[in-house]
C-alpha atoms as a PDB file:
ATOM      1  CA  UNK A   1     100.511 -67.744  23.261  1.00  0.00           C
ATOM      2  CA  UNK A   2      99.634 -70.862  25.707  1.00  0.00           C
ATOM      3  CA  UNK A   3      95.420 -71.560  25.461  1.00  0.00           C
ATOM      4  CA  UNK A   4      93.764 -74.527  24.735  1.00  0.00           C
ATOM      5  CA  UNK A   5      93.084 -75.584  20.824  1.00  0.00           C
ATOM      6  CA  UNK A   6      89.756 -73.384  21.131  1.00  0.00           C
ATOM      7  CA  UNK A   7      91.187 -70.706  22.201  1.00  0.00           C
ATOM      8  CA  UNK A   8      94.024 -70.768  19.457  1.00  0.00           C
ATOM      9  CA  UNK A   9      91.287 -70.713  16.881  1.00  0.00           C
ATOM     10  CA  UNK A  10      89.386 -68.231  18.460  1.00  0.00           C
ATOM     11  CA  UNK A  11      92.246 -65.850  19.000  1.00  0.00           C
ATOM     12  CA  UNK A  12      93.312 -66.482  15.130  1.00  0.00           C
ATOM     13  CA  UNK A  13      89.607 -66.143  13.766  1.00  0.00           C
ATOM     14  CA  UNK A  14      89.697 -62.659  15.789  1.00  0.00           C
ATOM     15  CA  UNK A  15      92.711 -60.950  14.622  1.00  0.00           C
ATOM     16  CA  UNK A  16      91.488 -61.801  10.968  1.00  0.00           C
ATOM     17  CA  UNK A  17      88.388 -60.196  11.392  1.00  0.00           C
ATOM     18  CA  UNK A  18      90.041 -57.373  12.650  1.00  0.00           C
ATOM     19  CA  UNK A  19      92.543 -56.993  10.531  1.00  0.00           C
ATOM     20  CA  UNK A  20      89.426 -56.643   7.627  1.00  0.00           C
ATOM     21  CA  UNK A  21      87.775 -53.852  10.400  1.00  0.00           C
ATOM     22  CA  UNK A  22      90.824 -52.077  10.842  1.00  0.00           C
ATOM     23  CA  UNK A  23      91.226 -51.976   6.931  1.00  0.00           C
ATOM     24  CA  UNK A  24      87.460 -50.580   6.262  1.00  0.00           C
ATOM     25  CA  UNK A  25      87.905 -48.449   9.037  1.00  0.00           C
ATOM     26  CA  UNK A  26      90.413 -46.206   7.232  1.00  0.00           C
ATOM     27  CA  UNK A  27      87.982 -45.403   4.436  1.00  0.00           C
ATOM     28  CA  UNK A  28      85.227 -44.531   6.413  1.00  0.00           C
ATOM     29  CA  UNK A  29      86.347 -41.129   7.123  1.00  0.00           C
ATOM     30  CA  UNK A  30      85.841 -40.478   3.360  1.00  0.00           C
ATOM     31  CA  UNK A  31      82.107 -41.397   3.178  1.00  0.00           C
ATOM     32  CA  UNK A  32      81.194 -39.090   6.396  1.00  0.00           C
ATOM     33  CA  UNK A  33      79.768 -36.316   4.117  1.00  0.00           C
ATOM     34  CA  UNK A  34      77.180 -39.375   3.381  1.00  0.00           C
ATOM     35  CA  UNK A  35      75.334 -40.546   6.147  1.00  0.00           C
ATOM     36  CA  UNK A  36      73.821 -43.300   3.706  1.00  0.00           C
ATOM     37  CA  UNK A  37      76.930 -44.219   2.369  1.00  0.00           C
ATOM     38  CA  UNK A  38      78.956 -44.455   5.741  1.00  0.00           C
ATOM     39  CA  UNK A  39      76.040 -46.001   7.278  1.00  0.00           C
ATOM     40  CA  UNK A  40      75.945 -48.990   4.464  1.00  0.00           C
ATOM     41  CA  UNK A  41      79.633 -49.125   4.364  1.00  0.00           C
ATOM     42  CA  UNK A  42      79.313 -49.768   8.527  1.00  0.00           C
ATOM     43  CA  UNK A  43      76.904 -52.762   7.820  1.00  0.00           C
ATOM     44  CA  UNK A  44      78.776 -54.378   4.995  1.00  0.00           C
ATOM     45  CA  UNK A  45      81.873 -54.363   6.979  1.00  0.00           C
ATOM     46  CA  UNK A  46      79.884 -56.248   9.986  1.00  0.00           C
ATOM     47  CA  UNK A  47      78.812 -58.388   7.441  1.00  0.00           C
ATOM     48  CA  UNK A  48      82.435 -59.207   6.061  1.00  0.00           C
ATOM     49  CA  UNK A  49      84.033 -59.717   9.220  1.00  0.00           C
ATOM     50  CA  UNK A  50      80.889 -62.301  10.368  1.00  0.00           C
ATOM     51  CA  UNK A  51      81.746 -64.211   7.658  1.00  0.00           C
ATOM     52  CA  UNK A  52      85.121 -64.536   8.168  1.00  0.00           C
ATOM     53  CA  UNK A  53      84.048 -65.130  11.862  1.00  0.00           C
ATOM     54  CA  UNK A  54      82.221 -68.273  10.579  1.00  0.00           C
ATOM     55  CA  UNK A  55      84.181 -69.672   8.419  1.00  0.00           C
ATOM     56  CA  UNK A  56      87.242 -70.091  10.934  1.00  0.00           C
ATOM     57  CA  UNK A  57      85.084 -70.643  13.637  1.00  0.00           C
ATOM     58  CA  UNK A  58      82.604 -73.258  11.906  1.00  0.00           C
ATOM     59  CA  UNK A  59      85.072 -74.393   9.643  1.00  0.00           C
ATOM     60  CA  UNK A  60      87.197 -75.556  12.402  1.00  0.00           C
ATOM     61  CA  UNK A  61      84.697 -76.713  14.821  1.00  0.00           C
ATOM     62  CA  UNK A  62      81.553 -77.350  12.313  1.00  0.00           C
ATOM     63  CA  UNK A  63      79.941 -78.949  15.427  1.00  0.00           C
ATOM     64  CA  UNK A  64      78.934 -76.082  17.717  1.00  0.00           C
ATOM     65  CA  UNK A  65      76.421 -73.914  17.665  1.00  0.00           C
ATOM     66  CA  UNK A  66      76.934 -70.176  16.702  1.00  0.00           C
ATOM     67  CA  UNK A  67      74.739 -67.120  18.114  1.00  0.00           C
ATOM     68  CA  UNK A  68      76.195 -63.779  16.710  1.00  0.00           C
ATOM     69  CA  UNK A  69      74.437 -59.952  16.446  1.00  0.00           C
ATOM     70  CA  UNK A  70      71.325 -59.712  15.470  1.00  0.00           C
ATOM     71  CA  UNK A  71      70.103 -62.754  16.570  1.00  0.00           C
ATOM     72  CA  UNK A  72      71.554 -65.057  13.744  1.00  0.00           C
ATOM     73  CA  UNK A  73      71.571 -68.566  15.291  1.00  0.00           C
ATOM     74  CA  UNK A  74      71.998 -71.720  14.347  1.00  0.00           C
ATOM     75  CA  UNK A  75      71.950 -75.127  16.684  1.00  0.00           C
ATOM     76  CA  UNK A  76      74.712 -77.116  16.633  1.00  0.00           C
ATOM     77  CA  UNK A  77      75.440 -80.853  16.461  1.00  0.00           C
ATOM     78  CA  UNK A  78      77.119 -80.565  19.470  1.00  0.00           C
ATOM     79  CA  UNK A  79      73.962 -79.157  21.616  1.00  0.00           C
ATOM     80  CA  UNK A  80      76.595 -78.617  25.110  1.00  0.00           C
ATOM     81  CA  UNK A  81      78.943 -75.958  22.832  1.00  0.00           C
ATOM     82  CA  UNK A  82      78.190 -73.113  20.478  1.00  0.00           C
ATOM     83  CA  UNK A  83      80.045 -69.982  19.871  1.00  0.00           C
ATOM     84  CA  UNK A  84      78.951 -66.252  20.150  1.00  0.00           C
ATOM     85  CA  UNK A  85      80.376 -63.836  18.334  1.00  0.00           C
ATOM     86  CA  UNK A  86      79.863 -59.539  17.895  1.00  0.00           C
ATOM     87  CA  UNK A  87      81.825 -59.011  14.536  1.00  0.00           C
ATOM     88  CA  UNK A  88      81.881 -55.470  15.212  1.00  0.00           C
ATOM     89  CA  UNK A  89      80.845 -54.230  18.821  1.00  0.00           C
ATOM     90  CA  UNK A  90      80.720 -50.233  19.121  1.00  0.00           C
ATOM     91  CA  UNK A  91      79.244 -50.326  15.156  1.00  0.00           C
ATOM     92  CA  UNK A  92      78.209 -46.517  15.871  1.00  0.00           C
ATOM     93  CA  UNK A  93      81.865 -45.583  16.468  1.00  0.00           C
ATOM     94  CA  UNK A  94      83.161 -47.263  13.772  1.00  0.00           C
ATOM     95  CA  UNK A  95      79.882 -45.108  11.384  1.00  0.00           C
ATOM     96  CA  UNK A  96      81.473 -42.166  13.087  1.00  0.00           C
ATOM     97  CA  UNK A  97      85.119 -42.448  12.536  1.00  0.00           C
ATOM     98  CA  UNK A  98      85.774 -43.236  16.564  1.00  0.00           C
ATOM     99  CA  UNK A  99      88.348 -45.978  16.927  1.00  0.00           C
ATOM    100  CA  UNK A 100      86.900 -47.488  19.571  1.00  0.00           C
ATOM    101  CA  UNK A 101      85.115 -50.752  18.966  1.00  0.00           C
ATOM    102  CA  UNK A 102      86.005 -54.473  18.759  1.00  0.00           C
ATOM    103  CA  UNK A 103      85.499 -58.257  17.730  1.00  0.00           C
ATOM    104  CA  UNK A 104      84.134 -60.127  20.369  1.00  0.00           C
ATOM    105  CA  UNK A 105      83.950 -64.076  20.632  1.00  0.00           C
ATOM    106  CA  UNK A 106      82.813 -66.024  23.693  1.00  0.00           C
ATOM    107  CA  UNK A 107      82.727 -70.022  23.522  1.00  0.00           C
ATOM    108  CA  UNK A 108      79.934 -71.536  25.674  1.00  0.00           C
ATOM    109  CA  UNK A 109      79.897 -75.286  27.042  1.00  0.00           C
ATOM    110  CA  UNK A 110      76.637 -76.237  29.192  1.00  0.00           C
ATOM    111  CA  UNK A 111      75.471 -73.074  29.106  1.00  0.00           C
ATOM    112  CA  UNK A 112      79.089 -71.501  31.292  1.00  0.00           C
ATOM    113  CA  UNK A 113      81.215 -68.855  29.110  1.00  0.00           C
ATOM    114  CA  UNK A 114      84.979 -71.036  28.842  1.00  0.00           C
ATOM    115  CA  UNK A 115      86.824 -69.087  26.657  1.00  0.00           C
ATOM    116  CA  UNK A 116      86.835 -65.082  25.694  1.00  0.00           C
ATOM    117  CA  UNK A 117      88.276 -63.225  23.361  1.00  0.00           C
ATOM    118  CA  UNK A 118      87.998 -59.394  22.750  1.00  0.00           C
ATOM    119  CA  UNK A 119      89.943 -57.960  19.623  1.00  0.00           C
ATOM    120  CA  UNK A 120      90.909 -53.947  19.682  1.00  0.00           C
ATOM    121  CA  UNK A 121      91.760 -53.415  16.105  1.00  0.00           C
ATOM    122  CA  UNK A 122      92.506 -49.613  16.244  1.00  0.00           C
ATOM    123  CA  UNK A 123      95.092 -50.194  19.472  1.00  0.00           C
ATOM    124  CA  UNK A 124      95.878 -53.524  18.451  1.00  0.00           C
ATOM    125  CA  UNK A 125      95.164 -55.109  21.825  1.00  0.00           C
ATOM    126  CA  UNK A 126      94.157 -58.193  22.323  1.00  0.00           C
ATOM    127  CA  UNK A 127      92.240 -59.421  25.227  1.00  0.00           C
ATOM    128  CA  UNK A 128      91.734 -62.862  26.132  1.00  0.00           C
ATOM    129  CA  UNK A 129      90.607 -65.083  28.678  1.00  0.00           C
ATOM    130  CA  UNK A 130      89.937 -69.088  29.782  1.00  0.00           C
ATOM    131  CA  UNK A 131      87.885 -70.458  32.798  1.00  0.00           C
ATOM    132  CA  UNK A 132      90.645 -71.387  35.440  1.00  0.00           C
ATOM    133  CA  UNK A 133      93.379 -69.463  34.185  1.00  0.00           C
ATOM    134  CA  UNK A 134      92.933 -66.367  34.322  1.00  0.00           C
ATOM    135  CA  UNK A 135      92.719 -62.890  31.947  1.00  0.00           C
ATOM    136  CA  UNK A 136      95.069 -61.864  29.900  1.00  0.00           C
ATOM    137  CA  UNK A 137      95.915 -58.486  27.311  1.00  0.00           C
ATOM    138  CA  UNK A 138      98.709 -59.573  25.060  1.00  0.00           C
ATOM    139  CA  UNK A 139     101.190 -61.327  27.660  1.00  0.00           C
ATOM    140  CA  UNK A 140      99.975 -59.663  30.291  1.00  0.00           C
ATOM    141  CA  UNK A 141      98.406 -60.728  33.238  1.00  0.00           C
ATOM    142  CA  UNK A 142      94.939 -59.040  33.827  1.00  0.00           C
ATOM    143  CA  UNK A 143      93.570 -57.539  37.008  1.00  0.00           C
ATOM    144  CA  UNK A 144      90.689 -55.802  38.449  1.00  0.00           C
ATOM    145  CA  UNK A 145      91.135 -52.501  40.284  1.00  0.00           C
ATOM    146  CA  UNK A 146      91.722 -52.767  43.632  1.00  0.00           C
ATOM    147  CA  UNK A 147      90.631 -49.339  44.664  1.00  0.00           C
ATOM    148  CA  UNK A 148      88.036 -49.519  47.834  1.00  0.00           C
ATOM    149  CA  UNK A 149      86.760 -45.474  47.880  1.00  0.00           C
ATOM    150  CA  UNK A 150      83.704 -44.882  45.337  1.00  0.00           C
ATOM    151  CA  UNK A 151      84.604 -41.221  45.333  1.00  0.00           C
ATOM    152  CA  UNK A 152      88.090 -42.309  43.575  1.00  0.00           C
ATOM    153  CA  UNK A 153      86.521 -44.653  41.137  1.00  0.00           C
ATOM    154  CA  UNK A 154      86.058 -44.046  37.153  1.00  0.00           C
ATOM    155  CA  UNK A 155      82.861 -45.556  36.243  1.00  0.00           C
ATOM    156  CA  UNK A 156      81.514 -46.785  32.895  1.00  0.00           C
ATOM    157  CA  UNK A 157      78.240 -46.580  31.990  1.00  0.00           C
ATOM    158  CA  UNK A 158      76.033 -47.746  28.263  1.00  0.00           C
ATOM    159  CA  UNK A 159      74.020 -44.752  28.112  1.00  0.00           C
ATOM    160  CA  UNK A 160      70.695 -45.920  25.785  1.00  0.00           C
ATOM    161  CA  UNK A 161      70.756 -43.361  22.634  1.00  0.00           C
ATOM    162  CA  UNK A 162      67.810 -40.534  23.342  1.00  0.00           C
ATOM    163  CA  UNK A 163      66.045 -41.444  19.984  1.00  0.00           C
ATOM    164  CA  UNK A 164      65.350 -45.116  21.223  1.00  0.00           C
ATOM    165  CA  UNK A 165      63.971 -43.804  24.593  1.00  0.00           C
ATOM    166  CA  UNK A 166      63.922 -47.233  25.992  1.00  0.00           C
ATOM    167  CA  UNK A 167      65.815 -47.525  29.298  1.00  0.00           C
ATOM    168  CA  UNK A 168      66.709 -44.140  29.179  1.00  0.00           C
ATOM    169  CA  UNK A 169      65.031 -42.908  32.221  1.00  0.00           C
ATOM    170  CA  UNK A 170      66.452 -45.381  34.268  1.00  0.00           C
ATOM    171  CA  UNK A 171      69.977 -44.311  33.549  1.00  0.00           C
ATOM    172  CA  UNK A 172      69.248 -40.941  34.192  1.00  0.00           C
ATOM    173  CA  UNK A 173      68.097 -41.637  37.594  1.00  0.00           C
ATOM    174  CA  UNK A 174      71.244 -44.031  38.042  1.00  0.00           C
ATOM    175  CA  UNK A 175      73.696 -41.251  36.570  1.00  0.00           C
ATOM    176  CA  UNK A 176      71.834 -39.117  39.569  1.00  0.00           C
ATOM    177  CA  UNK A 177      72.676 -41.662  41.929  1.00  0.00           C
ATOM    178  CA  UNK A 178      76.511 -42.641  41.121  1.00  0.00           C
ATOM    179  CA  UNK A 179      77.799 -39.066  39.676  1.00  0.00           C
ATOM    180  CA  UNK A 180      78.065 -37.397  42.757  1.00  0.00           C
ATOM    181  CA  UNK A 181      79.762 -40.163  44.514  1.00  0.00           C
ATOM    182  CA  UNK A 182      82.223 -41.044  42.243  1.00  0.00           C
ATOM    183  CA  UNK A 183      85.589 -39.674  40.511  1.00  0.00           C
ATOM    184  CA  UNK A 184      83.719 -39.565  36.788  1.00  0.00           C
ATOM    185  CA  UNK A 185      81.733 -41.306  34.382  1.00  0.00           C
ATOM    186  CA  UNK A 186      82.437 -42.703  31.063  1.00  0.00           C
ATOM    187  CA  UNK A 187      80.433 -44.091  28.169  1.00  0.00           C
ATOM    188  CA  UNK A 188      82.495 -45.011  25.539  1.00  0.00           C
ATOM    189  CA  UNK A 189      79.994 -47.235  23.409  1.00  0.00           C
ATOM    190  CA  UNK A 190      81.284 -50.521  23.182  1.00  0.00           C
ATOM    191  CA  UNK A 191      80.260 -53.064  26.105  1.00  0.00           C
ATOM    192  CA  UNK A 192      82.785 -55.695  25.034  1.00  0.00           C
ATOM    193  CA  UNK A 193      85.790 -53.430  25.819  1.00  0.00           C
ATOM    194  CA  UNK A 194      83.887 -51.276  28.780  1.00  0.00           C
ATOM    195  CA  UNK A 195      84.083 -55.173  30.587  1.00  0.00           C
ATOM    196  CA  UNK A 196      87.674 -56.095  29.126  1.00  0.00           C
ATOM    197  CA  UNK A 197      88.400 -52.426  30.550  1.00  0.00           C
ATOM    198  CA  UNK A 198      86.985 -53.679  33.943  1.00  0.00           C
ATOM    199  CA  UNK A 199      89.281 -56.567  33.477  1.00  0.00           C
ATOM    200  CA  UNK A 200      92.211 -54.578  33.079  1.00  0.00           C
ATOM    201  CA  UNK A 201      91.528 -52.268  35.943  1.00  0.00           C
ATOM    202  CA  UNK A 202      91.003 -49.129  33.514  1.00  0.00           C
ATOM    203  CA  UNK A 203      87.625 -48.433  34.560  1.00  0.00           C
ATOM    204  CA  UNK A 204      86.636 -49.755  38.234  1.00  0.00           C
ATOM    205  CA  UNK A 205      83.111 -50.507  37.448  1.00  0.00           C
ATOM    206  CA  UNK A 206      80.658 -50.567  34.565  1.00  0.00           C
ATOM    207  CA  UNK A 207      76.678 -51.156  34.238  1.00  0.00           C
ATOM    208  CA  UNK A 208      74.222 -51.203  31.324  1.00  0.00           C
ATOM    209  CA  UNK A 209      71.021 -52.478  30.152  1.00  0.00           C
ATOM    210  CA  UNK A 210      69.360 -53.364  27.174  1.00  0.00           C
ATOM    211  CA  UNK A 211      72.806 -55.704  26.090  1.00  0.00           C
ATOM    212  CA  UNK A 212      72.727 -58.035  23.811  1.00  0.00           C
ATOM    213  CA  UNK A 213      74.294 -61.835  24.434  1.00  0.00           C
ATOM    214  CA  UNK A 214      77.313 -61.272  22.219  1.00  0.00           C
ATOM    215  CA  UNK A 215      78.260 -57.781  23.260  1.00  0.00           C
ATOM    216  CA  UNK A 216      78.781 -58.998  26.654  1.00  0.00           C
ATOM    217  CA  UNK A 217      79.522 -62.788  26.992  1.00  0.00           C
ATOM    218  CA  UNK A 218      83.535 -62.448  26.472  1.00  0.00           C
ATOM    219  CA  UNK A 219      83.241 -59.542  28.904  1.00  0.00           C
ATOM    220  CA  UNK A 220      81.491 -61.561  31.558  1.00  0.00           C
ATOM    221  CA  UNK A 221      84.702 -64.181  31.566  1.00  0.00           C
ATOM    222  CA  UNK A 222      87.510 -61.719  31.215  1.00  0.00           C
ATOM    223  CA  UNK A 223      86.338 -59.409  34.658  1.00  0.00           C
ATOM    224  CA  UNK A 224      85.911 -63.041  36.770  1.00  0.00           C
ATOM    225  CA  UNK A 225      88.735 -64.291  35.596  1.00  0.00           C
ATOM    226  CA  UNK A 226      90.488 -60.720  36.816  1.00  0.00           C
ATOM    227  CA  UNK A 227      89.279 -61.421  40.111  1.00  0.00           C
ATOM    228  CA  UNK A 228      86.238 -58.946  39.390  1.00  0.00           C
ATOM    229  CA  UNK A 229      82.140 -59.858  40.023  1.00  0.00           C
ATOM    230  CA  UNK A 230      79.050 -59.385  37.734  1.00  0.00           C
ATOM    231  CA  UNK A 231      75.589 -59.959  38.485  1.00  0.00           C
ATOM    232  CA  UNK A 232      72.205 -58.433  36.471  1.00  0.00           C
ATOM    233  CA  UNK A 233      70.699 -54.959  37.823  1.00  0.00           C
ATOM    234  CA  UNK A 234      67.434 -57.119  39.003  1.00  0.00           C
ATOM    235  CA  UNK A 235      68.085 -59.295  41.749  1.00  0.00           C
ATOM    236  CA  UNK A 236      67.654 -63.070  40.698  1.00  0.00           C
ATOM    237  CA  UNK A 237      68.312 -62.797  37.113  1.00  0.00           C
ATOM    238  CA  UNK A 238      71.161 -63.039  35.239  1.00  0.00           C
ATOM    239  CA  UNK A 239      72.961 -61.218  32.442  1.00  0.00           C
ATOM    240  CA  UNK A 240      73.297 -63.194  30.269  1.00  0.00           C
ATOM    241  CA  UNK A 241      69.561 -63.974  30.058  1.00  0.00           C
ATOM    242  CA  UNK A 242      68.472 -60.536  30.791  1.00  0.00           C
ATOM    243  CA  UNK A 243      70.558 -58.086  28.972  1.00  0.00           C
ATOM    244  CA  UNK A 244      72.056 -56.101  31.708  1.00  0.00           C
ATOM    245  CA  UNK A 245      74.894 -56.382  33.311  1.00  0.00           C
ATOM    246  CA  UNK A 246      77.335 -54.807  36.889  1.00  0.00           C
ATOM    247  CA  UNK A 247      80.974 -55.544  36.613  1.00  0.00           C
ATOM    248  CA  UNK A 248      82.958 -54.112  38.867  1.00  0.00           C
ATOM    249  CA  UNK A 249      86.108 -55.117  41.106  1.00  0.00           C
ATOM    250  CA  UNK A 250      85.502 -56.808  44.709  1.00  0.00           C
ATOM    251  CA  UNK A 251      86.363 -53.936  47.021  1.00  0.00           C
ATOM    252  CA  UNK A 252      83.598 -51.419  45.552  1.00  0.00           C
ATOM    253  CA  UNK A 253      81.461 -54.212  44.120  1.00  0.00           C
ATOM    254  CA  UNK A 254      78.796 -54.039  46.811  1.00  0.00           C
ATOM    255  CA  UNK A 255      78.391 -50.607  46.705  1.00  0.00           C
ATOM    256  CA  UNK A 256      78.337 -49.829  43.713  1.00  0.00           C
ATOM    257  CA  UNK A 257      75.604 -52.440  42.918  1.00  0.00           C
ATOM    258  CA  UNK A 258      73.621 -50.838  45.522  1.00  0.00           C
ATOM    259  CA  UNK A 259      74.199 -47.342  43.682  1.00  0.00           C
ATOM    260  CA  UNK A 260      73.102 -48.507  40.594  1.00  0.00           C
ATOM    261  CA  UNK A 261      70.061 -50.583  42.122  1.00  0.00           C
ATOM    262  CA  UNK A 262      69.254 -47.512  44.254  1.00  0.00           C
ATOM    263  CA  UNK A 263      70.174 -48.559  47.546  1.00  0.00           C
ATOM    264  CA  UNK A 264      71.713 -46.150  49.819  1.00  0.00           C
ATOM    265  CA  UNK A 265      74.861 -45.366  49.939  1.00  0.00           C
ATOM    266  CA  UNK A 266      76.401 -46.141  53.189  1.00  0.00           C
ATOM    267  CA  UNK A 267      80.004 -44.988  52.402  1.00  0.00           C
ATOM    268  CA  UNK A 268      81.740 -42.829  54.645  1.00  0.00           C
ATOM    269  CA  UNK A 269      82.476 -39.111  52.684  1.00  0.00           C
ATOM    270  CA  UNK A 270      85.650 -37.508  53.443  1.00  0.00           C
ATOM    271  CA  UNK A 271      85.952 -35.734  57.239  1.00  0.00           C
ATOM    272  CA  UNK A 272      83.433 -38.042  58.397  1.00  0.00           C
END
């Protein structure tokens, strides 16, 4: 594949860790009569595909920084570039034998997102992306969808789990807003590929809140570099600093922003 040196490494350093997912993945289905033991088995194959995260990421470029998962940072020498890594975004999939979830790794310079790179290891797709030259699955040019009717879009949503209760009543009153005036929504679990999804034109728009840096800062390069926008649910803040996040394609973009922030909807319905 053409990239820059960075985003040689990166692509390498994710199809190793996935490789190492997709192995582990194959035994989980034999631990699900033990939550415990499936859960546990989950966590130490985040933790084995972190490390190998670091050690081809840091080993090549020992300079940067590095901000993966739970908040494990560490400053770099080089204070203008750090990498951000998930080593295994949609982790409750993966506990419950769902193959959808994905290695994420975003490199950062001056605070800008310059190269992505999302990792499927159950489909074996590979998304990846640099500032300037567009998105890319496999050697394949990404797009965003181009379709301009909300009522014909497929929407993606990060529903909060009940149990946490935080942020769920929001959604509900978005889901109350943007189900009736759309073609279906989706929530599949895994922000990384919900925004390479965007990317690809799959789904037409996604929003969430309560993200986390690395589950989303690939995403964020791979839908602008499709041609798509994101901005935060808040006006004036950002998503990358505020942990939500609207990604959808220019032709609905406005709209459904204004859905999901509760504007009205000012789209004409069919017959009108």
């Amino acid at each position: 594949m053409r990239g820059s040196a960075n985003l040689n490494i990166m692509v390498r350093a994710a199809r190793r860790a996935g490789r190492a997912l997709a192995r582990d993945f194959r035994e989980v289905e034999n631990l699900q009569a033990s939550v415990k033991g499936a859960g546990d088995f989950t966590f130490r194959a985040a933790v084995a595909s972190a490390r190998i995260l670091r050690e081809d990421l840091s080993g090549a470029r020992p300079n940067y920084g590095w901000l993966a998962g739970e908040g494990d940072e560490v400053p770099g020498e080089d204070p203008t570039r750090r990498w951000i890594v998930d080593p295994l975004g949609g982790s409750v999939n993966f506990l419950h034998g769902l193959p959808h979830f994905a290695v994420s790794v975003a490199l950062e310079h001056k605070g800008r997102i310059v190269a992505a790179v999302i990792h499927d290891p159950a489909r074996e797709e590979l998304f990846f992306a640099e500032q300037g030259a567009g998105a890319w699955m496999d050697a394949g040019r990404l797009r965003v969808s181009g379709r301009h009717r909300m009522a014909e879009c497929i929407l993606a949503a990060g529903i909060p789990a009940a149990a946490g209760g935080k942020g769920l009543p929001a959604m509900l009153r978005d889901l109350g807003r943007i189900i009736p005036v759309c073609a279906g929504v989706r929530h599949l679990g895994c922000p990384a590929l919900s925004l390479a999804y965007v990317a690809a034109g799959r789904h037409d728009g996604y929003w969430e809140r309560g993200v986390k840096v690395p589950e989303i800062a690939a995403g964020l390069l791979l839908v602008a570099e499709a041609g798509g926008l994101t901005t935060a649910i808040r006006d004036g803040q950002a998503p990358l600093e505020h942990g939500e996040v609207i990604a959808a394609g220019g032709e609905i973009f406005d709209r459904f922003a204004g859905a999901v922030k509760g504007a009205p909807d000012t789209e004409p319905r069919r017959g009108a």
